[in-house]
C-alpha atoms as a PDB file:
ATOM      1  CA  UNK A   1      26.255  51.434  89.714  1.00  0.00           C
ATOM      2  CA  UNK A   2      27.905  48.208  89.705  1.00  0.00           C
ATOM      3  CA  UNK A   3      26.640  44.515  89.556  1.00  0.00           C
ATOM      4  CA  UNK A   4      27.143  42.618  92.845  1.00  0.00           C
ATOM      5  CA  UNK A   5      28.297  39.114  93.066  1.00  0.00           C
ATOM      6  CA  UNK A   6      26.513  35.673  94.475  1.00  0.00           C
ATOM      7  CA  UNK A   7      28.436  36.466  97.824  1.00  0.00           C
ATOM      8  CA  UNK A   8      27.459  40.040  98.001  1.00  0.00           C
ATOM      9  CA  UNK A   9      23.753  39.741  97.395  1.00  0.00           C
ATOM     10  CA  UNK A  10      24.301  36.975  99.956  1.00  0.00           C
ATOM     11  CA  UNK A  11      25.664  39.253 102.441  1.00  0.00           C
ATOM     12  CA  UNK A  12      22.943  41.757 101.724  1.00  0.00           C
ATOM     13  CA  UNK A  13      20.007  39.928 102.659  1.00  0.00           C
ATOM     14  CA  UNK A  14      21.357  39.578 105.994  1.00  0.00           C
ATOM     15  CA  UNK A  15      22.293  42.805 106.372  1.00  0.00           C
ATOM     16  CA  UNK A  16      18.997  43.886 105.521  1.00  0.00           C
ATOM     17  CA  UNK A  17      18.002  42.112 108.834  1.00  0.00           C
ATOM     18  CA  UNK A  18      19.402  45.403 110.254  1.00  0.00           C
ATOM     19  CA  UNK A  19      22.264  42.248 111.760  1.00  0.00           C
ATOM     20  CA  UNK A  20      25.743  43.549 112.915  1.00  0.00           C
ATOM     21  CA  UNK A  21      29.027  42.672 111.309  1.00  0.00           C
ATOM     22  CA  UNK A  22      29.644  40.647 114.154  1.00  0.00           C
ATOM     23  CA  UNK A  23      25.901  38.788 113.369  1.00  0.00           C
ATOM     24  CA  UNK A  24      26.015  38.761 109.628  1.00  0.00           C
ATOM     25  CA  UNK A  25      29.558  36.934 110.509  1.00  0.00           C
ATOM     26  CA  UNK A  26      28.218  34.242 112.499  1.00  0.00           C
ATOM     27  CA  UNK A  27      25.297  34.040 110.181  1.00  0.00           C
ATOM     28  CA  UNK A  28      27.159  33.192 107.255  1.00  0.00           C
ATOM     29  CA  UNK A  29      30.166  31.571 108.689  1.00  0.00           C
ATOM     30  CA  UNK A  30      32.560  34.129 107.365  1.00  0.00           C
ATOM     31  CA  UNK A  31      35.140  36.382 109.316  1.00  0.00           C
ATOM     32  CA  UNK A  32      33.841  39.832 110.355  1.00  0.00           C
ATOM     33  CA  UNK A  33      36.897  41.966 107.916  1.00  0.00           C
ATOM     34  CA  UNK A  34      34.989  39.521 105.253  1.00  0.00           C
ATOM     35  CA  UNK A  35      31.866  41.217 106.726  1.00  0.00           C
ATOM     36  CA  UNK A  36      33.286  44.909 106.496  1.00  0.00           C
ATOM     37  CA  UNK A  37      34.936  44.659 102.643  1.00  0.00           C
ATOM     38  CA  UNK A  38      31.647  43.081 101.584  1.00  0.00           C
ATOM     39  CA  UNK A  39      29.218  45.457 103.046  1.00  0.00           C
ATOM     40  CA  UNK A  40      31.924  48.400 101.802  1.00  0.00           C
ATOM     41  CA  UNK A  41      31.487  47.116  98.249  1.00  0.00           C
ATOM     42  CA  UNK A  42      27.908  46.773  98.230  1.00  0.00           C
ATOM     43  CA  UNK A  43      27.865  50.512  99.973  1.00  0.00           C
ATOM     44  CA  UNK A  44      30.212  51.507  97.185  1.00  0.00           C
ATOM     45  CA  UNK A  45      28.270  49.738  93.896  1.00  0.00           C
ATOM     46  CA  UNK A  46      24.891  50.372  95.053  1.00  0.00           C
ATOM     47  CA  UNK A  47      25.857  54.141  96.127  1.00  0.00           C
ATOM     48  CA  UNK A  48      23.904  53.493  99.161  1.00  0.00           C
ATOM     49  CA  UNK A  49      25.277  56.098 102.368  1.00  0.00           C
ATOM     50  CA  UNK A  50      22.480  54.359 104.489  1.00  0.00           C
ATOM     51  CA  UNK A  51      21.534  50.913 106.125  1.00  0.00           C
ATOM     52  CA  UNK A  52      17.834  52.580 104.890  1.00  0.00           C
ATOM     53  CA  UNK A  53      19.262  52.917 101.369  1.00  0.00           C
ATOM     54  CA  UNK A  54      20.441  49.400 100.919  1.00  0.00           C
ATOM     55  CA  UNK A  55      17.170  47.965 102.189  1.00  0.00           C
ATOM     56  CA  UNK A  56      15.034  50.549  99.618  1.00  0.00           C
ATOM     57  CA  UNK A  57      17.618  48.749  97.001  1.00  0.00           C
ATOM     58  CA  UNK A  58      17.139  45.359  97.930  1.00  0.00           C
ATOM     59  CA  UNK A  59      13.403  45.137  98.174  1.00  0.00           C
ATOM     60  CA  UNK A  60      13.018  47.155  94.962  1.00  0.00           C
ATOM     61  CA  UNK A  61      14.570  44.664  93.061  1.00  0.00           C
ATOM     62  CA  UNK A  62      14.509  41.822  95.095  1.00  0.00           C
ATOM     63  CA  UNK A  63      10.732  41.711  96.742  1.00  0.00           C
ATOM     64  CA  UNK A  64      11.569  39.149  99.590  1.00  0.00           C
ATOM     65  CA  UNK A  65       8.636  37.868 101.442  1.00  0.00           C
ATOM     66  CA  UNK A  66       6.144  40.478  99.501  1.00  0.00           C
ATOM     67  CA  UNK A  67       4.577  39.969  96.072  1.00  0.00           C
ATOM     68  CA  UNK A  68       3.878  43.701  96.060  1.00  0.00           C
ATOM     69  CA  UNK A  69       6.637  44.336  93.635  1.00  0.00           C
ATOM     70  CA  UNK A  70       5.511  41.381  91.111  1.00  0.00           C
ATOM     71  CA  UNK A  71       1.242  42.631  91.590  1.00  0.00           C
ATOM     72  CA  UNK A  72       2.664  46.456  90.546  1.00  0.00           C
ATOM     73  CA  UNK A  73       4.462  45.037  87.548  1.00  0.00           C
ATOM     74  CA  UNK A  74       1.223  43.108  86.872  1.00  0.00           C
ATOM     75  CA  UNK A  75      -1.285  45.761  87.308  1.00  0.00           C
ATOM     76  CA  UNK A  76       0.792  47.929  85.373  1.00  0.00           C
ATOM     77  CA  UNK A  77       1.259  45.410  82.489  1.00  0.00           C
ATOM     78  CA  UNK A  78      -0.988  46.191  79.254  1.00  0.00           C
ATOM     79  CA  UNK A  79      -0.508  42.443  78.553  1.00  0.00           C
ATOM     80  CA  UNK A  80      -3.415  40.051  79.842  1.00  0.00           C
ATOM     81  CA  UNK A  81      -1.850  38.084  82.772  1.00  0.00           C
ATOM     82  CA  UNK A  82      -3.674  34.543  83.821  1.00  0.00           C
ATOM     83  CA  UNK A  83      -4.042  31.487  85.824  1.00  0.00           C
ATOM     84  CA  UNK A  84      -6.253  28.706  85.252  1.00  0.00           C
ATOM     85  CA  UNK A  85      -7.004  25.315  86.542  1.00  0.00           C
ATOM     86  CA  UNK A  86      -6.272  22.335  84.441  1.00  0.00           C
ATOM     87  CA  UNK A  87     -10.112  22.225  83.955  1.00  0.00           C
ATOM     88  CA  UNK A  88      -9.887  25.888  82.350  1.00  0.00           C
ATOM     89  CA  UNK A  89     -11.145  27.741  85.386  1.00  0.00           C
ATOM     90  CA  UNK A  90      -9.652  31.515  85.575  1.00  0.00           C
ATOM     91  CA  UNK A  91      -8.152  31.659  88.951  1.00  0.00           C
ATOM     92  CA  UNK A  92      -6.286  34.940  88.228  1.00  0.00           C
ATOM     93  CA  UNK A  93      -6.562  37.755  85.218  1.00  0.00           C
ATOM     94  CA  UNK A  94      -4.464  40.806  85.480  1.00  0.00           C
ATOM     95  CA  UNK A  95      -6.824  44.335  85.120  1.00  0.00           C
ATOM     96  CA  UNK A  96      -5.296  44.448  81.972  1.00  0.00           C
ATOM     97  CA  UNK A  97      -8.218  42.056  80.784  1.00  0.00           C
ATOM     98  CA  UNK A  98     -10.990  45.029  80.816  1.00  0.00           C
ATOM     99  CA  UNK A  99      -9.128  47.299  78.618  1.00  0.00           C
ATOM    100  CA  UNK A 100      -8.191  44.200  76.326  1.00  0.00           C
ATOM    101  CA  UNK A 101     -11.661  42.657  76.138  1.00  0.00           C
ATOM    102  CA  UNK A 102     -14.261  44.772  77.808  1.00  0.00           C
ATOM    103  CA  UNK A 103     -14.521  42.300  80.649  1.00  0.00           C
ATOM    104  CA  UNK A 104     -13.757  43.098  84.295  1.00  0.00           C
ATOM    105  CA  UNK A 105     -12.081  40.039  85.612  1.00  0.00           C
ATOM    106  CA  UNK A 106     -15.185  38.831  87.953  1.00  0.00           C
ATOM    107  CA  UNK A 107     -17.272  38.160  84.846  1.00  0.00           C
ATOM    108  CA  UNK A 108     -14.841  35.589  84.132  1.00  0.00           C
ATOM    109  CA  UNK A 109     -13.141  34.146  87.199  1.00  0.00           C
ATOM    110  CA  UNK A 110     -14.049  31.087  88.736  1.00  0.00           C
ATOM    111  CA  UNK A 111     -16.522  30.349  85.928  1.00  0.00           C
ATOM    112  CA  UNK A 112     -16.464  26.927  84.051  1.00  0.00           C
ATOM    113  CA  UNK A 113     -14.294  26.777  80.632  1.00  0.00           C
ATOM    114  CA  UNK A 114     -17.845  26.189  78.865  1.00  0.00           C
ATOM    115  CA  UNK A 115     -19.068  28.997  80.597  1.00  0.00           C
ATOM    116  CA  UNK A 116     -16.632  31.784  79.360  1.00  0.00           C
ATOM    117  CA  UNK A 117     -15.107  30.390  76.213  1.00  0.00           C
ATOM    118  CA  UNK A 118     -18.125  31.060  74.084  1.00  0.00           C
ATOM    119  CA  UNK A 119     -17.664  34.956  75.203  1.00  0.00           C
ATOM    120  CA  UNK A 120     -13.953  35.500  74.518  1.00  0.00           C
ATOM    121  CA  UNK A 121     -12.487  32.656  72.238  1.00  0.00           C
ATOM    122  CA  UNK A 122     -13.614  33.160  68.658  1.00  0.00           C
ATOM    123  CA  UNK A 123     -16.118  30.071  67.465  1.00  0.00           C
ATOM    124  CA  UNK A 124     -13.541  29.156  64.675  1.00  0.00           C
ATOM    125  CA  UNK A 125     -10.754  28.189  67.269  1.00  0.00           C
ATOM    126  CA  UNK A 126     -12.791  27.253  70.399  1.00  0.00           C
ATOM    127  CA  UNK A 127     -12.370  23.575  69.535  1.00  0.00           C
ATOM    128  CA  UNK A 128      -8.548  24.239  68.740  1.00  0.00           C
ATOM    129  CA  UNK A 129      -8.615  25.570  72.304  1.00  0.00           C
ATOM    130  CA  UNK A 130     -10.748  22.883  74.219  1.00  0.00           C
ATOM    131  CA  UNK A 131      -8.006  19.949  72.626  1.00  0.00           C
ATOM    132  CA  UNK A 132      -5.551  22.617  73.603  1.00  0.00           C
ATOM    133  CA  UNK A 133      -6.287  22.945  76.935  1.00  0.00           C
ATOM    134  CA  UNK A 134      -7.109  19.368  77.511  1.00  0.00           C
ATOM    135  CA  UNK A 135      -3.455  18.416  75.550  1.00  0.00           C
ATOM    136  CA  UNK A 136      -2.128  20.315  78.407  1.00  0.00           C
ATOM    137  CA  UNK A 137      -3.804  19.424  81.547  1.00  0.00           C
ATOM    138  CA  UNK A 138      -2.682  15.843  80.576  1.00  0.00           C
ATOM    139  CA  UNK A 139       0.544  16.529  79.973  1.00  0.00           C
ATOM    140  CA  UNK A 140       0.772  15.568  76.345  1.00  0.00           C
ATOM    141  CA  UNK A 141       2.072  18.764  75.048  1.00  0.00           C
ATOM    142  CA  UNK A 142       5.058  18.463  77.928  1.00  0.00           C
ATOM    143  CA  UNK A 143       5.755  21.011  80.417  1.00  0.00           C
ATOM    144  CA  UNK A 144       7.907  23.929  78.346  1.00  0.00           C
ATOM    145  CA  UNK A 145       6.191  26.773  77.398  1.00  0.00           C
ATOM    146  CA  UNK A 146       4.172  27.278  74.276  1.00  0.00           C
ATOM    147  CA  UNK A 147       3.494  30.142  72.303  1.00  0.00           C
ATOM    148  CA  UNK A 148       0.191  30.555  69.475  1.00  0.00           C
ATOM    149  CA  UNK A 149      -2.021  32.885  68.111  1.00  0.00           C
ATOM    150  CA  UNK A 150      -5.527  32.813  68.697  1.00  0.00           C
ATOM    151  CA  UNK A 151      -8.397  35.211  67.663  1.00  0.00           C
ATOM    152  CA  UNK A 152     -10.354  36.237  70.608  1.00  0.00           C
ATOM    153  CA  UNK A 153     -13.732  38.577  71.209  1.00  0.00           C
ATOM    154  CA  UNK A 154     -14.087  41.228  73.496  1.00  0.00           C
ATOM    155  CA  UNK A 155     -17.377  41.875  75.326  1.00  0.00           C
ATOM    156  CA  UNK A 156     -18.679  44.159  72.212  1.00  0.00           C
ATOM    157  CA  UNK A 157     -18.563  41.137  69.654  1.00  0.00           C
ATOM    158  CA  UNK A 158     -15.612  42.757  68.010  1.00  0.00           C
ATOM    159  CA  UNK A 159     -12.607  40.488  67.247  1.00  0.00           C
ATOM    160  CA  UNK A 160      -8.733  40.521  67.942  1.00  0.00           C
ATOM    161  CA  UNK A 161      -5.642  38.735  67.558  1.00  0.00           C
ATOM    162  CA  UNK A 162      -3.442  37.565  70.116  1.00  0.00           C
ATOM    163  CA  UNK A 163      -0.384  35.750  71.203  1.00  0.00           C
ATOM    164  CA  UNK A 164      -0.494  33.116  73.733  1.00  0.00           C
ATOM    165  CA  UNK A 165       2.292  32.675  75.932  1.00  0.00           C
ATOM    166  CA  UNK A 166       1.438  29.814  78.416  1.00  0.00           C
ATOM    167  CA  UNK A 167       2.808  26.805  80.174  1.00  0.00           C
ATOM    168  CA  UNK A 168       1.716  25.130  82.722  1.00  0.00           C
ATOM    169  CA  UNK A 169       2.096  25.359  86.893  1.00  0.00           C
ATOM    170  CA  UNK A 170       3.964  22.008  88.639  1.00  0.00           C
ATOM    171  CA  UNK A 171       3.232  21.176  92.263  1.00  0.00           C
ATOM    172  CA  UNK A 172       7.013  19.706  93.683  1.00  0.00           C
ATOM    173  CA  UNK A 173       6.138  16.348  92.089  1.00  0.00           C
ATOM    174  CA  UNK A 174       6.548  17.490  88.939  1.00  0.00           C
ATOM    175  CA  UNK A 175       2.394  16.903  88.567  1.00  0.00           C
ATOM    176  CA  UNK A 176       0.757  19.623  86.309  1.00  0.00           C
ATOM    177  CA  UNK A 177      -2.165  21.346  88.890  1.00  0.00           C
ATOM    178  CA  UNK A 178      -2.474  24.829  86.502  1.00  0.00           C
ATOM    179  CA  UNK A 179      -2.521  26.779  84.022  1.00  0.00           C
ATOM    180  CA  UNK A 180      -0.223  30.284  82.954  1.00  0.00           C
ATOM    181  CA  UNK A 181       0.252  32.387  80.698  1.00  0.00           C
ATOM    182  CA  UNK A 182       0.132  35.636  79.055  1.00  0.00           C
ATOM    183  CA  UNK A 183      -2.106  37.423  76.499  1.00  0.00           C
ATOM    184  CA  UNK A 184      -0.861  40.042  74.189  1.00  0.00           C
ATOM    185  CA  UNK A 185      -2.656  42.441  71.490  1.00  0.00           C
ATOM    186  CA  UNK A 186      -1.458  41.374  67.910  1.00  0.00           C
ATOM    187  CA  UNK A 187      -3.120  44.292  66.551  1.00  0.00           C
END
């Protein structure tokens, strides 16, 4: 299977439209032979015989106007996937978080930092993590990711490491309005 170029993967999300030559063409503001040898390569890399094929292609890899793709890689994930707001509210956790932890997501979402951070951060680092979080809400730790280990609890009382991936969400501004990250098993 070969890789396609900017132009091709161009010329395949309009031919995923179901568009003719003559459409795709007008579309792009390219001559329909331009059209043909494109769609023939694309055919040819992809090994696709079908209009049906090259769609199955593209929104396997591509996703385009569905997050279905990126929820399945998420549900799937073993890693703990989050969002927060700046104020440490879970918005989001992956249902990675009960096998992690013990917790089912509700027990945690939408409940105040004060109110879950006693449960899941280990007492030893949950003032590490209250300066942490406020160091990033306010910008002060800037706007590239970060990565740290942090000892967490799960539901049981029982202890684990982890690694921290997070970083946090801009609106257009630039303005920091959330929270991301990932959580992964050190053990």
């Amino acid at each position: 299977m070969g890789v396609l170029t900017k132009r091709e993967l161009s010329v395949l999300d309009v031919i995923v439209l179901g568009y003719t030559n003559k459409k795709i063409a007008l579309t792009l503001g390219i001559a329909i032979s331009t059209v043909e040898y494109h769609r023939a390569n694309i055919s040819r890399k992809l090994e696709a015989k079908s209009l049906a094929e090259l769609i199955s292609w593209h929104n396997a890899h591509f996703a385009i106007g569905s997050a279905d793709l990126y929820y399945d890689i998420i549900n799937r994930s073993s890693d703990l996937i989050w969002r927060s707001t700046t104020s440490g509210e879970y918005t989001f956790l992956s249902p990675s978080l009960y096998e992690v932890s013990g917790f089912k997501p509700e027990e945690l979402l939408n409940k105040k930092f004060s109110e879950w951070s006693p449960l899941f951060i280990a007492p030893e680092y949950l003032s590490w993590a209250i300066d942490s979080l406020s160091d990033r809400a306010s910008g002060r730790l800037g706007t590239d990711p970060l990565k740290f280990d942090v000892e967490l609890l799960r539901k049981n009382g029982s202890r684990y490491m982890a690694e921290i991936n997070s970083g946090p969400i801009l609106s257009d501004s630039g303005k920091i309005i959330g929270i991301q990250g990932i959580n992964r098993v050190k053990e």
